[in-house]
N, C-alpha and C. Protein backbone atom coordinates (compact mmCIF):
# COMPACT_ATOMS: atom_id res chain seq x y z
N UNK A 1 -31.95 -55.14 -148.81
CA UNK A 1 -31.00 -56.23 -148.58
C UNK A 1 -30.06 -55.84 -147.45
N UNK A 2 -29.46 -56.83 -146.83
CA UNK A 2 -28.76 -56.44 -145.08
C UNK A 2 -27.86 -56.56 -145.71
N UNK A 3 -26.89 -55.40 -145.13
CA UNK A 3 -25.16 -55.46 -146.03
C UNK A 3 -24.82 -56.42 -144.77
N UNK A 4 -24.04 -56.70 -145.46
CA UNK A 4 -22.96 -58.40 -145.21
C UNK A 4 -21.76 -57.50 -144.76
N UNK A 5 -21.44 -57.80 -142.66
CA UNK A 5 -20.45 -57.06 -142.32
C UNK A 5 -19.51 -58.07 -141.69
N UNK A 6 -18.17 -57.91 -142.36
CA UNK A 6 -17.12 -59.29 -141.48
C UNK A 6 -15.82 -58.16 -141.61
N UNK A 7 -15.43 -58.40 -140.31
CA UNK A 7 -14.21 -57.81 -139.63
C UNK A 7 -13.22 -56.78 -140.54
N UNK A 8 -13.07 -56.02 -140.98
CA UNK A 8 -12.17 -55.37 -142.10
C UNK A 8 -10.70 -55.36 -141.54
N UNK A 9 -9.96 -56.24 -142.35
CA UNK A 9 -8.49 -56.17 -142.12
C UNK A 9 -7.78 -54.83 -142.18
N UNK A 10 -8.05 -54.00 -142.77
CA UNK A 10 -7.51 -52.86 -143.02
C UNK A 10 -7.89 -50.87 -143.11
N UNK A 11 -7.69 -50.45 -143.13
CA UNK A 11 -8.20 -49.19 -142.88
C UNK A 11 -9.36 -48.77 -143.90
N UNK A 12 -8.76 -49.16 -145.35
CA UNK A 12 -9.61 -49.43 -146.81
C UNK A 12 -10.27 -50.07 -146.72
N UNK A 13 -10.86 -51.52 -146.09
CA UNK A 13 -12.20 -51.68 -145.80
C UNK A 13 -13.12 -51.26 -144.96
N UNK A 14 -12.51 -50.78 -144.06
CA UNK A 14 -13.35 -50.34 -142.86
C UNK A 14 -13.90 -49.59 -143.32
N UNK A 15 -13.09 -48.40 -144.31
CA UNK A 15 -13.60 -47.06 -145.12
C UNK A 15 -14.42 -47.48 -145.58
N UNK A 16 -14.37 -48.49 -147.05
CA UNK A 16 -15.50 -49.02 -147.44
C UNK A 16 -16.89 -48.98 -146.80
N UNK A 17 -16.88 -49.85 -145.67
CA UNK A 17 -18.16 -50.58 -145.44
C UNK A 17 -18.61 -49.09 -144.71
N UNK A 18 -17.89 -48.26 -144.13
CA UNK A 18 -18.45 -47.55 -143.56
C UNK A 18 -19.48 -46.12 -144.20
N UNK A 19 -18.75 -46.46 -145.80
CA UNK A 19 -19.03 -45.53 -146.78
C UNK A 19 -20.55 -46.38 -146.86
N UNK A 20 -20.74 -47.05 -147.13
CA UNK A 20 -21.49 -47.85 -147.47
C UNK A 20 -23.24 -47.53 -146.18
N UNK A 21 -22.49 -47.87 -144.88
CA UNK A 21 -23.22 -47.87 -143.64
C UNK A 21 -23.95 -46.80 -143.60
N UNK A 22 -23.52 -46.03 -143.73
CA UNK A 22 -23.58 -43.77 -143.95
C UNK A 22 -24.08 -44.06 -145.09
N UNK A 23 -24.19 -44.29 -145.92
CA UNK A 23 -25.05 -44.43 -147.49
C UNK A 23 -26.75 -44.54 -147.06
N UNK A 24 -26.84 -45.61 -146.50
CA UNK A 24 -28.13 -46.40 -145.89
C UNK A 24 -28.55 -46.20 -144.84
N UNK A 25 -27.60 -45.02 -144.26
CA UNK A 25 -27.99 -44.95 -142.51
C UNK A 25 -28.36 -46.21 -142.05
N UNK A 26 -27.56 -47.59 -142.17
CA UNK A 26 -28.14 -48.34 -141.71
C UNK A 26 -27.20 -48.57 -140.36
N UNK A 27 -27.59 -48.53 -138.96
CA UNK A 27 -27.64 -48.36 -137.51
C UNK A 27 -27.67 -49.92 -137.33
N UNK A 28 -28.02 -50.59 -137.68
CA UNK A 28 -28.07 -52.27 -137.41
C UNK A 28 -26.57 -52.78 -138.16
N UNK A 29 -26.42 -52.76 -139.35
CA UNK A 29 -24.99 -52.80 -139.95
C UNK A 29 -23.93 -52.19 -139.08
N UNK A 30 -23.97 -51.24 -139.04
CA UNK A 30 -23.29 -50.55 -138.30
C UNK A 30 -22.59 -50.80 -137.19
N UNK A 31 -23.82 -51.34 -136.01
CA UNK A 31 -23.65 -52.37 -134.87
C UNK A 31 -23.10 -53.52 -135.16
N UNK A 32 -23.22 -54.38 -136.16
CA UNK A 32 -22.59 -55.39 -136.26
C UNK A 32 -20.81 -55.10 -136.98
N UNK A 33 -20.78 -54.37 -137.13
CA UNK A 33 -19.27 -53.66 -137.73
C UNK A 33 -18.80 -53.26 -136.66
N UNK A 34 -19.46 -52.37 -135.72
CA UNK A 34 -18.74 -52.48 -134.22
C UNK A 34 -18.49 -53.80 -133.44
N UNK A 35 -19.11 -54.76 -133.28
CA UNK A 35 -19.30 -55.27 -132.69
C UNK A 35 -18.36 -56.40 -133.12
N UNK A 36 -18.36 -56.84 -134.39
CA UNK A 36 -17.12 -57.37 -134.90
C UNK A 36 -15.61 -56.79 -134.88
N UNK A 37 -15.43 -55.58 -134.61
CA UNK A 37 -14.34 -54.91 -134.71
C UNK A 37 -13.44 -54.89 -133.38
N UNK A 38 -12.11 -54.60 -133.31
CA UNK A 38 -11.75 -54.64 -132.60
C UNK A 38 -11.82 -52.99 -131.59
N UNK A 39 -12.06 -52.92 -130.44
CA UNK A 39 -12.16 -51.42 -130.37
C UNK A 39 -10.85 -50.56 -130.44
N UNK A 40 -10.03 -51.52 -129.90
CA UNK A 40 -8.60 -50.34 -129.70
C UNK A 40 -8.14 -50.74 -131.31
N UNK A 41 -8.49 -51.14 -132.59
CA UNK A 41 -8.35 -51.10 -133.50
C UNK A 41 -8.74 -49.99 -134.03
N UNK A 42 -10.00 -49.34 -133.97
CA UNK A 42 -10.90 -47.99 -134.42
C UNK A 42 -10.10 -47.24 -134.60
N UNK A 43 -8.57 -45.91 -134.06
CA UNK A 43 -8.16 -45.26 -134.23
C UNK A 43 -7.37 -45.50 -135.79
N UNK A 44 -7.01 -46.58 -135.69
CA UNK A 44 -5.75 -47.01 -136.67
C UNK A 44 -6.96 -47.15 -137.72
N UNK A 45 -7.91 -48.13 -138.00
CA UNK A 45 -9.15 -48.27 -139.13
C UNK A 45 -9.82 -47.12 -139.57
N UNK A 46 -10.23 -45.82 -138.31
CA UNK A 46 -10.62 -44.86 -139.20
C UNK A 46 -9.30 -43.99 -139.97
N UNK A 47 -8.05 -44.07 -139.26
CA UNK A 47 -7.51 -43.64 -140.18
C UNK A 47 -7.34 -41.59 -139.63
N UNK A 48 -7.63 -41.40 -140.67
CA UNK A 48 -8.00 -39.82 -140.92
C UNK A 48 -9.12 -39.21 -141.43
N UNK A 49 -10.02 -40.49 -141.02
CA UNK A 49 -11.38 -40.13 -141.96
C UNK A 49 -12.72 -39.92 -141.42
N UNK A 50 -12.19 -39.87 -139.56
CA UNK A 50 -13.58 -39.33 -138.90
C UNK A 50 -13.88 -38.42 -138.96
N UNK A 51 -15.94 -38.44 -139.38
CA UNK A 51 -16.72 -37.24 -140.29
C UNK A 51 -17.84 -36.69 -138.97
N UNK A 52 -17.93 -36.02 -138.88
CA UNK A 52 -19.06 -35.72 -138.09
C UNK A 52 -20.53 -37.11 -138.18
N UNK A 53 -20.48 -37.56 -139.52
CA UNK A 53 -21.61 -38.23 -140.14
C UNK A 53 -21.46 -39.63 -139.19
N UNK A 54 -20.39 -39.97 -139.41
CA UNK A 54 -19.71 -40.93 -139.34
C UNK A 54 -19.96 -41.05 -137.76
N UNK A 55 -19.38 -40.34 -136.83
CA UNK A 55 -19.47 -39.99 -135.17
C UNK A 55 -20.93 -40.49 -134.80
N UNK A 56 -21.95 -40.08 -135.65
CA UNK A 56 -23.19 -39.92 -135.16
C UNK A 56 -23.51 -41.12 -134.81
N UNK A 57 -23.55 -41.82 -136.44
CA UNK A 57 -24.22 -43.33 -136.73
C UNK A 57 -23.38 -44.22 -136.04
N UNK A 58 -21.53 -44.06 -135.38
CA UNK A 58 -21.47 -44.99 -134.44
C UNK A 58 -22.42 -44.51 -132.95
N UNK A 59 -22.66 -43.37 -132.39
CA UNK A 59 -22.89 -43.43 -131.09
C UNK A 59 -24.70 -43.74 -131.30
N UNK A 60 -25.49 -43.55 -132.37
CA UNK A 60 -26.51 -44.00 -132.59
C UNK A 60 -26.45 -46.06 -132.55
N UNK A 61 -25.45 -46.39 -132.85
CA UNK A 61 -26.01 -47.65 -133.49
C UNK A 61 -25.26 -48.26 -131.88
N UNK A 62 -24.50 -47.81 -131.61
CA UNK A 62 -23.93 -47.84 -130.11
C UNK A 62 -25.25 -47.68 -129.20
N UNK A 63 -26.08 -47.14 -128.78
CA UNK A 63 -27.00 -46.52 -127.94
C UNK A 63 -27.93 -47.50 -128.77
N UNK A 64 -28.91 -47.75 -129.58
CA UNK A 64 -29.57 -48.55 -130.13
C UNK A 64 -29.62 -49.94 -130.18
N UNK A 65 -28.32 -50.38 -130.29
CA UNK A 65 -27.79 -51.98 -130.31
C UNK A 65 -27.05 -52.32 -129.65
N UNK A 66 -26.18 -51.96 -129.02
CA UNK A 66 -24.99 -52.38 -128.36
C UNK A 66 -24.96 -52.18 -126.88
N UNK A 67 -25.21 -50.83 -126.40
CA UNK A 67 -25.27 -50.66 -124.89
C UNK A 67 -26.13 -51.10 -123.85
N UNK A 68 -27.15 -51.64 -124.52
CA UNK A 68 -28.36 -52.46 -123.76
C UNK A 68 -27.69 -53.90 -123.82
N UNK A 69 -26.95 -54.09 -124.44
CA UNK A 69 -26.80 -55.71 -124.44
C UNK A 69 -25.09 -55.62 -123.93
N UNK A 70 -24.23 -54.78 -124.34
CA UNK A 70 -22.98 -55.08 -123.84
C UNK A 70 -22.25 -54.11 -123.71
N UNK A 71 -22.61 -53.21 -122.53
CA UNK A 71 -22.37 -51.78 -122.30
C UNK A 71 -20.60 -51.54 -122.28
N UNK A 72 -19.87 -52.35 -121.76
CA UNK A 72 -18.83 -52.69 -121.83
C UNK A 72 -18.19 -52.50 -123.07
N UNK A 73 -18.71 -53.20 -124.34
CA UNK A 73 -17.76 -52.71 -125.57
C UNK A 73 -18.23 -51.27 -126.08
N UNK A 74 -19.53 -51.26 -125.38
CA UNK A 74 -20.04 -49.70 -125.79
C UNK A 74 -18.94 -48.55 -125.09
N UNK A 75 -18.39 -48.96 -124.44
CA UNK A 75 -17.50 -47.86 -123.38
C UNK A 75 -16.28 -48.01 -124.44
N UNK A 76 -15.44 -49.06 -124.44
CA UNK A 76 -14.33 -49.59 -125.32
C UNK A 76 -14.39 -48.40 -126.82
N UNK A 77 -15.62 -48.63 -127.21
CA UNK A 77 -15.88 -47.75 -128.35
C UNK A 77 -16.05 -46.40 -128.54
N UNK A 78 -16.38 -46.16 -127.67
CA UNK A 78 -16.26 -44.71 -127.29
C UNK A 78 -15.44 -43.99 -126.74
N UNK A 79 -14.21 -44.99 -125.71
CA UNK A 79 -13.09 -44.44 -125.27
C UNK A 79 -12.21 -44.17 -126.53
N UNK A 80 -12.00 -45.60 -127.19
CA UNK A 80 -10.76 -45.59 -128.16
C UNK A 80 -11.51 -44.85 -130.00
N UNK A 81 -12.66 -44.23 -130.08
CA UNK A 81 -13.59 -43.61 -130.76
C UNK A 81 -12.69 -42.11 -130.86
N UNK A 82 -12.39 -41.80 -129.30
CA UNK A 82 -11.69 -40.86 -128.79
C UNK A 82 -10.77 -40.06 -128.99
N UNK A 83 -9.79 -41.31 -129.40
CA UNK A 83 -8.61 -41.54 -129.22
C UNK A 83 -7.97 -41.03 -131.16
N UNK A 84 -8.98 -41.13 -132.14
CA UNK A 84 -9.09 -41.07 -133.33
C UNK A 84 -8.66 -40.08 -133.92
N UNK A 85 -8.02 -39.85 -135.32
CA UNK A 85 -7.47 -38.70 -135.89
C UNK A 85 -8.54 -38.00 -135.68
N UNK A 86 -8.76 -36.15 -135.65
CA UNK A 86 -9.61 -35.44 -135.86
C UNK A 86 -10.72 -35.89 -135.17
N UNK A 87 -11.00 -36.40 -133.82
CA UNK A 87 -11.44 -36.47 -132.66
C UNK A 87 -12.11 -35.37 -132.43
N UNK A 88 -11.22 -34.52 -131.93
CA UNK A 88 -11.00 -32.72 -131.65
C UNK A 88 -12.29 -32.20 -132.93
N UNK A 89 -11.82 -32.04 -133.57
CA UNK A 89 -12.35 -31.08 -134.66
C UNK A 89 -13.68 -31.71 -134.82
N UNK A 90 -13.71 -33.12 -135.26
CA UNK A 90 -15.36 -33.53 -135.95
C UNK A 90 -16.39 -33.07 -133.91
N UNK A 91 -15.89 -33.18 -133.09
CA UNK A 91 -16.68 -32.88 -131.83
C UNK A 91 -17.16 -31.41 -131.57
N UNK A 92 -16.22 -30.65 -131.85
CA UNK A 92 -16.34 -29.31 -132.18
C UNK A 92 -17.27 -29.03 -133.18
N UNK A 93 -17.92 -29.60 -133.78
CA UNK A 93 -18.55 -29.48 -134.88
C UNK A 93 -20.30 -29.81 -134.82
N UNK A 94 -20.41 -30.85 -133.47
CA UNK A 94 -21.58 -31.08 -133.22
C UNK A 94 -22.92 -30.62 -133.19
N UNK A 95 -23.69 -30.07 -133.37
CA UNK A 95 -24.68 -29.01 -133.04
C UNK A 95 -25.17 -29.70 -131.51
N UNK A 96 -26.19 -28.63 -131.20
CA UNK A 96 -26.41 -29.09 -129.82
C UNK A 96 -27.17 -30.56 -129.92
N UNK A 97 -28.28 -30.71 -130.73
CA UNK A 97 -29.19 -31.84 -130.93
C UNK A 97 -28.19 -32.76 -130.32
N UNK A 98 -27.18 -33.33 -131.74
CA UNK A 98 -25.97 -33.84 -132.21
C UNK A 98 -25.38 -34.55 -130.71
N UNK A 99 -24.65 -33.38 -129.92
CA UNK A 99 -24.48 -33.36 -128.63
C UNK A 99 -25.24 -34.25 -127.71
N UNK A 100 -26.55 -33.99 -127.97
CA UNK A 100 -27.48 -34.42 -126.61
C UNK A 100 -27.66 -36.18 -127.01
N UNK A 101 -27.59 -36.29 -128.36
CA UNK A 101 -28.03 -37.76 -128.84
C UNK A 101 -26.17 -38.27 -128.26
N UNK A 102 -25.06 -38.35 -128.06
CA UNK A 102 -24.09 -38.48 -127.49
C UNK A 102 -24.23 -38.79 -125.63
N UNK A 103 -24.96 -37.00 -125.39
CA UNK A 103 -24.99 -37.41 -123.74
C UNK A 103 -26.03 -38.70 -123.28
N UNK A 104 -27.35 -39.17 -124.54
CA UNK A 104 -28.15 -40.20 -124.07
C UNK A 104 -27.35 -41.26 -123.89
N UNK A 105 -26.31 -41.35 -124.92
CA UNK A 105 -25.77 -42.83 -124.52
C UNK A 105 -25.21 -43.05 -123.57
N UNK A 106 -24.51 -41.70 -123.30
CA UNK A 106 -23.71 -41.81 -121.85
C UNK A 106 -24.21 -42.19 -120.64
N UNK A 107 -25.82 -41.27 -121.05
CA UNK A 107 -26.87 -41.45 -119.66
C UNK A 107 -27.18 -42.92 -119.56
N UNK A 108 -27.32 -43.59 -121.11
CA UNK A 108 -27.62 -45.22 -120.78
C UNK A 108 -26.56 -45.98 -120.15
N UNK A 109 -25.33 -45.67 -120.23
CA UNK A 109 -23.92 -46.38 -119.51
C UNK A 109 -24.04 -46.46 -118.74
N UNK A 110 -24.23 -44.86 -118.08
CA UNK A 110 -24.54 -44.93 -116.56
C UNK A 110 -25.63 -45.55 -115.53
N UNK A 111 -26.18 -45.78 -116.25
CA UNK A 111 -27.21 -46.89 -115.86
C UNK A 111 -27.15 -48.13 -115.92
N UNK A 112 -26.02 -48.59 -116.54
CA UNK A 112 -25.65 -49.83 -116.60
C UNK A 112 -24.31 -50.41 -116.22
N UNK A 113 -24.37 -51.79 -115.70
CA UNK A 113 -22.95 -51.88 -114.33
C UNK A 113 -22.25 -52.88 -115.73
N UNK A 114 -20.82 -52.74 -115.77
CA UNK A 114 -20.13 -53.66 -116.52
C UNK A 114 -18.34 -53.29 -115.86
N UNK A 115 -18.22 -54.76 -115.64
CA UNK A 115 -16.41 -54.82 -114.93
C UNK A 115 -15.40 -53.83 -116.15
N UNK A 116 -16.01 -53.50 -117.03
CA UNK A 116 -15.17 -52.49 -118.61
C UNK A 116 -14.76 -51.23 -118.08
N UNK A 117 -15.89 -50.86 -117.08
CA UNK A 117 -15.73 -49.33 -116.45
C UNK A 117 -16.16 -48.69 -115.00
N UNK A 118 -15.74 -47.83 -114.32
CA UNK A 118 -16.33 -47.70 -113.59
C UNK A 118 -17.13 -46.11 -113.90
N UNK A 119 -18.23 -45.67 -113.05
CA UNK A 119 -18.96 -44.38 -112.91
C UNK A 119 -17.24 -43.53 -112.87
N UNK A 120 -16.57 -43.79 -112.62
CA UNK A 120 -15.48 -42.45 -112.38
C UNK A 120 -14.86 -42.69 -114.17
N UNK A 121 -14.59 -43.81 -114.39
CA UNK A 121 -14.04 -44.11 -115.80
C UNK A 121 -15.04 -42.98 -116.83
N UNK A 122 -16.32 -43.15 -116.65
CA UNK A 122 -17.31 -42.54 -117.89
C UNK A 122 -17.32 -41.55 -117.01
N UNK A 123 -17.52 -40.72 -116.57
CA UNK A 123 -16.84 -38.98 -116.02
C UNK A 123 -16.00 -38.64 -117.33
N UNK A 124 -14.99 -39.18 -116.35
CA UNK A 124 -13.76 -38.86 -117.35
C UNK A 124 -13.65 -38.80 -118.94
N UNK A 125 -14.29 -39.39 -119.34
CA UNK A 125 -15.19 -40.18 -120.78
C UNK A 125 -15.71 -38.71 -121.28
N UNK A 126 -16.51 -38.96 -119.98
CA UNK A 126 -17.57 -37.60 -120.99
C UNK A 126 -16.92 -36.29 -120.52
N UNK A 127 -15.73 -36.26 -119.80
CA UNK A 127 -15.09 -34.52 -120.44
C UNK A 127 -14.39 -34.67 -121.26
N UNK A 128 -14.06 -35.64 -122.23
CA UNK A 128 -13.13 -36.01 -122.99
C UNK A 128 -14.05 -35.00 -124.31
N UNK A 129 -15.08 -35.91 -124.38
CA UNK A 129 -16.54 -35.79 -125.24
C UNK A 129 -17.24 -34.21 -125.31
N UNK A 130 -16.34 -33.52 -124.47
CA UNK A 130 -17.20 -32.29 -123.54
C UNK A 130 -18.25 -32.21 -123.43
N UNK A 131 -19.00 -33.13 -122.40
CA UNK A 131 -20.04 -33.18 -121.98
C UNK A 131 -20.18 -32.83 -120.13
């Protein structure tokens, strides 16, 4: 059954659905939870609760669903992704694999033109990311 994703008012749903998303590895849910969401909202919605787990299945469902069709909020999401409690620490934590499934998406950005960013914007992006 497709979990049913609509905008989470608050940090406690976002948790929710996201508990939920990470349950099912479901990467399509996921995308539509981004995609409904606001991006410069993400810092304040995750809260204190970004997991390494959590990092993955957005830049997976990001790179899978979202950056082929609207590379632009894919950047949005990953800048203000960034910007998130424990940023620092869950990145530090990456293994290399982990890492490289991160630099693909980047490599797909860069391949793709959107008025959201420029090639110097995602640079900057990805030393944030340490890439």
């Amino acid at each position: 059954e497709k979990l049913r994703v609509s905008e989470p008012s608050n940090a406690y749903d976002f948790g929710q659905i996201i508990n939920a998303v990470n349950a099912n590895k479901d990467k399509a849910a996921c995308a539509d939870l981004l995609t409904v969401t606001d991006p410069k909202k993400l810092p304040v919605l995750l809260s204190n609760k970004l997991e390494g787990e959590i990092l993955l299945i957005f830049i997976q469902s990001l790179e899978h669903y979202i950056a082929g069709k609207d590379p632009g909020l894919a950047y949005q999401h990953l800048f203000y992704l960034s910007k998130a409690e424990r940023f620092k620490v869950v990145l530090a934590l990456l293994t290399k694999n982990e890492k490289e499934e991160v630099q693909q998406l980047f490599d797909l950005l860069s391949e793709s033109q959107s008025d959201q960013y420029s090639l110097d914007d995602l640079e900057r992006l990805k030393k944030v990311y340490e890439l």
